[in-house]
Protein backbone atom coordinates (compact mmCIF):
# COMPACT_ATOMS: atom_id res chain seq x y z
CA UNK A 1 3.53 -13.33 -7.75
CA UNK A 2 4.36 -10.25 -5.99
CA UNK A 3 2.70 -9.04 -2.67
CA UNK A 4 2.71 -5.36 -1.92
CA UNK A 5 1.96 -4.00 1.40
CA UNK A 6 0.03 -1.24 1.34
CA UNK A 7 0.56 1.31 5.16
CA UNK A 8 -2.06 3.76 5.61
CA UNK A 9 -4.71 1.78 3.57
CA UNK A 10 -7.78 3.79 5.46
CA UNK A 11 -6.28 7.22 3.96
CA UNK A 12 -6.77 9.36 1.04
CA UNK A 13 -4.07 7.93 -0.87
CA UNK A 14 -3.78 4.45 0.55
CA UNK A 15 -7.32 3.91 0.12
CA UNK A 16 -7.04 4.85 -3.33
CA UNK A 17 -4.28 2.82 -4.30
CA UNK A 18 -6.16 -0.27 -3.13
CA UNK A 19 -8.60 0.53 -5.12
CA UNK A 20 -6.71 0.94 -7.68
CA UNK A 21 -4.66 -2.29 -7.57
CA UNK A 22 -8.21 -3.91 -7.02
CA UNK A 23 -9.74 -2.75 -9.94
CA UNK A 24 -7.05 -3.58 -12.62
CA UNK A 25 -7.68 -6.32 -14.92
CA UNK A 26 -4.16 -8.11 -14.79
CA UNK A 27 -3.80 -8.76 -11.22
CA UNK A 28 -0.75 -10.10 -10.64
CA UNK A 29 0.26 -9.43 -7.67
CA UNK A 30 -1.92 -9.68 -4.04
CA UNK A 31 -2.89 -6.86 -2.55
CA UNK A 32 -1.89 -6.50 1.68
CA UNK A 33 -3.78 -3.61 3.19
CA UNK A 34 -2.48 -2.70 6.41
CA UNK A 35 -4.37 -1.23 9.11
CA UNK A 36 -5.58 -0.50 12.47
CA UNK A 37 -8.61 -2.22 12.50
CA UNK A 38 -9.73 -5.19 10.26
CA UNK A 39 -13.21 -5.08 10.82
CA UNK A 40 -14.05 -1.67 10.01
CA UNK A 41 -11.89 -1.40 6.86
CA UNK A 42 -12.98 -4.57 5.56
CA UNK A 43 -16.09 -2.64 4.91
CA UNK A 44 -15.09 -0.04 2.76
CA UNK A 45 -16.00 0.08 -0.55
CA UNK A 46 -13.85 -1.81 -3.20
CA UNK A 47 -11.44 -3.75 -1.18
CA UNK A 48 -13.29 -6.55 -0.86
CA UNK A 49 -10.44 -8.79 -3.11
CA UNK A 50 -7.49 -7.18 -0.55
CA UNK A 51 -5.72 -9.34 2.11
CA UNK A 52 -5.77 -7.26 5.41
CA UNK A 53 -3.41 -7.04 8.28
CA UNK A 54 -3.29 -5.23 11.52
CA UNK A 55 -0.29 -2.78 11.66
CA UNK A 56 0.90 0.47 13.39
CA UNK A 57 3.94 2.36 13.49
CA UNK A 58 4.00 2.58 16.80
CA UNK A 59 3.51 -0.92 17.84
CA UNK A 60 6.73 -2.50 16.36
CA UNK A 61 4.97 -5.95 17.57
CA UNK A 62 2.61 -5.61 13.98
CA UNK A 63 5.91 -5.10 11.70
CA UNK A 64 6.53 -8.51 11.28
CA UNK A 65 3.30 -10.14 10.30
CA UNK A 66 2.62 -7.51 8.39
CA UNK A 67 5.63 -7.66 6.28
CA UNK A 68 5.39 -11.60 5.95
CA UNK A 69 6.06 -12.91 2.41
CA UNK A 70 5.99 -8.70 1.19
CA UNK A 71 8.41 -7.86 -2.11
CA UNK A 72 6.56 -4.46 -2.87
CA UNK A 73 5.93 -1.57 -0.47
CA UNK A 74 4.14 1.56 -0.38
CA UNK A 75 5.25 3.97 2.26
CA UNK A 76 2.97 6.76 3.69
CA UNK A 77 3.42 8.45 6.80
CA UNK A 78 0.25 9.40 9.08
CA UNK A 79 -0.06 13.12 9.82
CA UNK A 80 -0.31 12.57 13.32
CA UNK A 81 3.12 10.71 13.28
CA UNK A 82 5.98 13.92 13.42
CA UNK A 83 8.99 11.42 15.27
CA UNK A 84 10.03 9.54 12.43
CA UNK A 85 13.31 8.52 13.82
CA UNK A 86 10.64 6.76 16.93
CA UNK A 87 7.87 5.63 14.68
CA UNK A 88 8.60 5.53 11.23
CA UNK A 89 12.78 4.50 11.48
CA UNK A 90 12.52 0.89 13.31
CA UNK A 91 9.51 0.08 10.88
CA UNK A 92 12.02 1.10 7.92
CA UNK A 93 14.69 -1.48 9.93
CA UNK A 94 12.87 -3.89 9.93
CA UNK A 95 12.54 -3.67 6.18
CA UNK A 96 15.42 -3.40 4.93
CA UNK A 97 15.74 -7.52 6.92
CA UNK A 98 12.71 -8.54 5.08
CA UNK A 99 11.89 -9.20 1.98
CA UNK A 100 11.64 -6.25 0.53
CA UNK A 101 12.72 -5.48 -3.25
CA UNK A 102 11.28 -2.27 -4.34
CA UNK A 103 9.60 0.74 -1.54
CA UNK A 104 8.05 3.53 -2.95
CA UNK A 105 7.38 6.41 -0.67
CA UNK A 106 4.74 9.32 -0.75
CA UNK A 107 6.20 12.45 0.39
CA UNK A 108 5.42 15.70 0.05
CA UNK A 109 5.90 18.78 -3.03
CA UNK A 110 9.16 20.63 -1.29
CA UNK A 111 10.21 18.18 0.97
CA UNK A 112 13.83 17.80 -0.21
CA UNK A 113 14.22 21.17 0.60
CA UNK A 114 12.80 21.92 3.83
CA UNK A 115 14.43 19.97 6.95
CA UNK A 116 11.50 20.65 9.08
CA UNK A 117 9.47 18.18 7.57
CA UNK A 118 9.10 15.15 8.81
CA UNK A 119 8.75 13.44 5.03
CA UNK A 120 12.81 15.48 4.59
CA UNK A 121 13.77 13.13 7.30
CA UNK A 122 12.32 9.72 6.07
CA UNK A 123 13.56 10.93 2.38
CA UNK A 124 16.96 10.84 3.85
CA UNK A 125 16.82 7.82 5.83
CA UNK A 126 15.59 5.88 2.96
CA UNK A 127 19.25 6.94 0.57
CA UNK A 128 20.72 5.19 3.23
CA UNK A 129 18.76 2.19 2.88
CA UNK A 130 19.86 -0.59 0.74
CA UNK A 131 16.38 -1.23 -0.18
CA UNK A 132 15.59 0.15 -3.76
CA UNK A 133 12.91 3.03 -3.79
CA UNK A 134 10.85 5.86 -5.60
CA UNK A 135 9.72 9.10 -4.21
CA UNK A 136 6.29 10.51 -5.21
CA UNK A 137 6.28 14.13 -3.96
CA UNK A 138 2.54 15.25 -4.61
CA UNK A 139 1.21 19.12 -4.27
CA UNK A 140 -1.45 19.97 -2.50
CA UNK A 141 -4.35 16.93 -2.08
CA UNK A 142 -8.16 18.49 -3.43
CA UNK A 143 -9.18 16.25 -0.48
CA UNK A 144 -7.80 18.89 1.95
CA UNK A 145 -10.66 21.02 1.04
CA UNK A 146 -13.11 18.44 2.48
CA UNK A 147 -10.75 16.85 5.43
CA UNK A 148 -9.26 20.04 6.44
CA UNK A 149 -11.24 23.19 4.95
CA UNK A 150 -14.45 21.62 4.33
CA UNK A 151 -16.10 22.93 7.61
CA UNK A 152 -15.53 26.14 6.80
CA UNK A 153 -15.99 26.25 3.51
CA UNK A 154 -19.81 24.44 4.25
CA UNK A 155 -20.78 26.50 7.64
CA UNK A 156 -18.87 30.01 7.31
CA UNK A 157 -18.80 30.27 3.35
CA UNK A 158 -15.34 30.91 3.47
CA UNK A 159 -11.98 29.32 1.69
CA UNK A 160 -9.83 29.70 5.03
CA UNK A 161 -6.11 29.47 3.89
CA UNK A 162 -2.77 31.85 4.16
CA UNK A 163 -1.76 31.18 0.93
CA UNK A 164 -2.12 35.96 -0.15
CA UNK A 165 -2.12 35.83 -3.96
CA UNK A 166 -0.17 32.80 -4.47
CA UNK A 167 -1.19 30.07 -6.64
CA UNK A 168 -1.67 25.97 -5.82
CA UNK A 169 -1.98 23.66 -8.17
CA UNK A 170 -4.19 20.92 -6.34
CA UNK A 171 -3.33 17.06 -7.09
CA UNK A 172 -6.51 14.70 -6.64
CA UNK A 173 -5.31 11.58 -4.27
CA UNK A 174 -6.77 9.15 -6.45
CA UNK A 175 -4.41 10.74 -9.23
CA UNK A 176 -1.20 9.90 -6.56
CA UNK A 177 -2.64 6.66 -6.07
CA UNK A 178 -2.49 5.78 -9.88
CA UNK A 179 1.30 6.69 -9.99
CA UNK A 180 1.80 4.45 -7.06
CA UNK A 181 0.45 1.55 -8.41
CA UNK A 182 2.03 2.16 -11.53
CA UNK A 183 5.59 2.12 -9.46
CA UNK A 184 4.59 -0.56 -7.78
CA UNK A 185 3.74 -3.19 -10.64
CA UNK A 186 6.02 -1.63 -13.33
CA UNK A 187 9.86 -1.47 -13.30
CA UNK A 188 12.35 1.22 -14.40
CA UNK A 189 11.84 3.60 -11.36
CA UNK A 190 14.44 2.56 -8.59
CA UNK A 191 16.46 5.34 -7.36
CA UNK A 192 13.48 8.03 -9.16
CA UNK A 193 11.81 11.12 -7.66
CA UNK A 194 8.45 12.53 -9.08
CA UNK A 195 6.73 15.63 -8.50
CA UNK A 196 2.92 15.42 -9.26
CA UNK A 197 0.31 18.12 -9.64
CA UNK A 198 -2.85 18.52 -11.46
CA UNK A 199 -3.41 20.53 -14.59
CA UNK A 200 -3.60 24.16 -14.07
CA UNK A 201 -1.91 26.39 -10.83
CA UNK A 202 -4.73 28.62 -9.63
CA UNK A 203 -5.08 31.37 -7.03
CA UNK A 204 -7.22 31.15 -4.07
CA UNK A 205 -9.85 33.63 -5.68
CA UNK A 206 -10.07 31.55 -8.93
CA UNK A 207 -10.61 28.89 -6.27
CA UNK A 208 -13.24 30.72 -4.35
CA UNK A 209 -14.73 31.35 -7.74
CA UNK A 210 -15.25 27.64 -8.93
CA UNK A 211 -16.95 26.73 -5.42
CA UNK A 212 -19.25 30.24 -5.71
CA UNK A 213 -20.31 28.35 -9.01
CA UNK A 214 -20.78 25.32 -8.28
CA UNK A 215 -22.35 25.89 -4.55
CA UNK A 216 -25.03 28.10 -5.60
CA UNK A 217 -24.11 30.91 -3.00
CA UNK A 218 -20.95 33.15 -2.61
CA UNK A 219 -17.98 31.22 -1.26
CA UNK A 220 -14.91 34.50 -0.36
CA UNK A 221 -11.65 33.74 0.69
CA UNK A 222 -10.69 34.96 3.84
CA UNK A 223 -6.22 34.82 2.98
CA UNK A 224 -6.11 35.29 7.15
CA UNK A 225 -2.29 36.14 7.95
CA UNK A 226 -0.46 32.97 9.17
CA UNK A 227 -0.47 33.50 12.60
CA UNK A 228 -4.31 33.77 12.74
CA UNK A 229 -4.43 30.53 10.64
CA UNK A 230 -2.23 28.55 13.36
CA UNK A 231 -4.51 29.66 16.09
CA UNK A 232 -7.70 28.58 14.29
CA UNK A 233 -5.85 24.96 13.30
CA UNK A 234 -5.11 24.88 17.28
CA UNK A 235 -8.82 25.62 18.31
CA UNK A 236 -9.16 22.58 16.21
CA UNK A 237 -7.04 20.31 18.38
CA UNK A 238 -4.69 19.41 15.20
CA UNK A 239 -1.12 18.55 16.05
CA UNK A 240 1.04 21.28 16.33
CA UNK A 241 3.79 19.46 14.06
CA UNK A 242 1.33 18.87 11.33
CA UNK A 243 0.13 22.67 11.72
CA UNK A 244 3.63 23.70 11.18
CA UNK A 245 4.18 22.11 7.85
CA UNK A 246 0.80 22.99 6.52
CA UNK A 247 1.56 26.61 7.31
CA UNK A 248 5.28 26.42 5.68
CA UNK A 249 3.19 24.71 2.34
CA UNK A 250 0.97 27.88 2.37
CA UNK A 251 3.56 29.94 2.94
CA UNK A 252 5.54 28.37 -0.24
CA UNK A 253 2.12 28.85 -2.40
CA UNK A 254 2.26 32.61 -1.30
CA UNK A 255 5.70 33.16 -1.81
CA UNK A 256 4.73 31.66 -5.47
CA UNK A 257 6.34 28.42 -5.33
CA UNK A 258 3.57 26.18 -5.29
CA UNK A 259 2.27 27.61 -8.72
CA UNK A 260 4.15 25.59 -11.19
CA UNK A 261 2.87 22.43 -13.41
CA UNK A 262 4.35 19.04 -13.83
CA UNK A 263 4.26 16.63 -16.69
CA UNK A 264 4.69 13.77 -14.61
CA UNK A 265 1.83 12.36 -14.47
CA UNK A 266 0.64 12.16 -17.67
CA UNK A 267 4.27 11.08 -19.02
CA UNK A 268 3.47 8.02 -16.36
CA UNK A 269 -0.16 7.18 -17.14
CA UNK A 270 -0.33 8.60 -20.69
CA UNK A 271 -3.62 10.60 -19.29
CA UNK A 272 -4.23 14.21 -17.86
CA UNK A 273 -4.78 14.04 -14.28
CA UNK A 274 -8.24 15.18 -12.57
CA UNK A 275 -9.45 18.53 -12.52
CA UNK A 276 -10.23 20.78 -9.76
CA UNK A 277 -13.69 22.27 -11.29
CA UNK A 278 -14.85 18.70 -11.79
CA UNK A 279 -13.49 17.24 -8.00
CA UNK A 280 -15.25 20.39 -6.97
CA UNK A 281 -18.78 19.23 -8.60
CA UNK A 282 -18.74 15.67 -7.76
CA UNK A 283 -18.20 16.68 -3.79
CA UNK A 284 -20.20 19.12 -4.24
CA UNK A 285 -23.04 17.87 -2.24
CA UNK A 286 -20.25 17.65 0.80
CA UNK A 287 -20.93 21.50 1.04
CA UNK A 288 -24.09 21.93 0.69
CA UNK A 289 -25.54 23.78 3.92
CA UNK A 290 -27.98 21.28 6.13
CA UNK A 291 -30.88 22.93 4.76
CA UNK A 292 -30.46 22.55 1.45
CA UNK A 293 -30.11 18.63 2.34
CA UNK A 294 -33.45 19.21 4.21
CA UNK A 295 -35.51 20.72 1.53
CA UNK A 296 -34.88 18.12 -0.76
C-alpha cells in the first residue's frame, strides 16, 4: 500500500488534496499530512481518516519521521519560504535517501521561465534528482481573492491588482488538488509538466463585474501602477520575496501572458474545472460588509 506525504497540508492546495485523497472510494494508499501543529489541524474538516506528522522545512530534525515508510510525495513550498537552497534543498536530500518513488511538485504558471522565482530554483534542483517527479504549474489560485485581496475587496469595494487590461485565467485550488492526487495514485506521469487553469481568461473589469453582481453593491478595480501595489503589500507586512513574484505574475497578466487556456485538466480528470462566477457565489458571504452580517 502506498503512503504519500502530503507538506503544506494546512494550505489551499495541501488541504485540498487531503481532502481529496480522503474522500475517494478506493483508498489505497494512507494518507500522511504533514504539519506544524497536530492538534490544531487534526480539527479541520475532512481529515479525520489522515495520519499526521509534525514537519517544517526549517527544522531538518522533522525530515526523517516524517518521511518514515513514504513512497509518494507531494511537494509545495510555503510563501514565506524564498531560500530554497536553505530550506527547501536539504529536505529534497534527504529524499532522494529515503524511500521515495514518485514526487510531484506544485509550482507556479511561468516558473520555468523566470529565474527569480523561488519555484525556478526547486524546478531545477529536482532534474537533478534521481527521484522521479511531475510538475503541476497552476495560474492564478481564486483563493487569492479571499487570502490576499479579500480585505479590500470586502472594506474598500475595490479589486486591488496591477494586472492594466490584461487577462487571468483563475485556477480554483481544489481543482490543483484533484490533479495532484490523480499524479499521485495513477502512473504514466514521471518526468511530466502540466500547466493548469480554469475555463475562461478574463480581464480585471469582467472580474470586477461578476463580484458587482454577485455582492449586491459596485465592486471597481483600482489597476494601481506596480509600484503603488508593492507599497500597499509592504504596509501589509508580507515578505518582500513573495511581493516580488506576485508583482512579476501581474505584470505577466498585463503584458497578456497570463490570458491563455489549458486543456490539462480536463484531459486529466475527464471534467471542466471550477468556475470563477460560481467560486465567486459560494464565498460570497466572505465579502459581505459587517452590516449586512448584522442585519440578518
Amino acid at each position: 500500500m502506498d503512503k504519500i506525504l502530503i507538506t503544506g497540508a494546512t494550505g489551499n492546495v495541501g488541504l485540498a488534496t487531503v481532502r481529496f485523497l480522503l474522500s475517494q472510494d478506493v483508498q489505497d494508499y494512507k494518507v500522511v499530512a504533514a504539519v506544524r501543529g497536530i492538534e490544531r489541524a487534526q480539527k479541520l474538516e475532512g481529515v479525520s481518516k489522515a495520519q499526521f506528522v509534525n514537519f517544517e522545512f526549517d527544522e531538518p530534525k522533522t525530515y526523517a519521521a516524517a518521511l518514515k515508510g513514504v513512497n509518494k510525495l507531494l511537494l509545495i513550498r510555503p510563501n514565506q519560504i524564498s531560500d530554497v537552497s536553505k530550506h527547501i534543498f536539504p529536505f529534497l536530500d534527504q529524499v532522494e535517501k529515503s524511500d521515495v518513488k514518485h514526487l510531484v511538485f506544485v509550482s507556479i504558471v511561468g516558473a520555468q521561465r523566470n529565474r527569480i522565482f523561488a519555484n525556478h530554483r526547486i524546478e531545477t534542483h529536482l532534474k537533478k534528482m534521481s527521484t522521479p517527479h511531475t510538475i503541476i504549474r497552476p495560474s492564478l489560485y481564486m483563493q487569492n481573492l479571499i487570502t490576499l485581496h479579500g480585505q479590500d475587496i470586502k472594506n474598500n469595494d475595490r479589486v486591488y491588482i496591477p494586472a492594466g487590461a490584461g487577462s487571468v485565467n483563475y485556477i480554483d485550488a481544489r481543482d490543483v488538488a484533484i490533479v495532484a492526487g490523480e499524479l499521485l495514485t495513477k502512473p504514466g506521469h514521471d518526468g511530466k509538466e502540466y500547466e493548469i487553469t480554469g475555463q475562461e481568461p478574463m480581464d480585471f473589469y469582467k472580474i470586477e463585474a461578476l463580484f458587482t453582481k454577485e455582492l449586491g453593491r459596485e465592486i471597481k478595480y483600482a489597476h494601481p501602477s506596480t509600484i503603488k501595489f508593492i507599497r500597499q503589500k509592504m504596509r501589509e507586512k508580507k515578505g518582500m520575496p513573495f511581493i516580488v513574484t506576485l508583482s512579476l505574475l501581474y505584470e505577466a497578466a498585463r503584458s497578456g501572458k497570463m490570458g491563455h487556456v489549458s486543456g490539462v485538466f480536463k484531459e486529466l480528470t475527464g471534467s471542466e474545472p471550477r468556475r470563477l462566477e460560481d467560486f465567486i457565489h459560494e464565498n460570497r458571504l466572505f465579502w459581505m460588509k459587517e452590516s449586512v452580517f448584522e442585519s440578518k
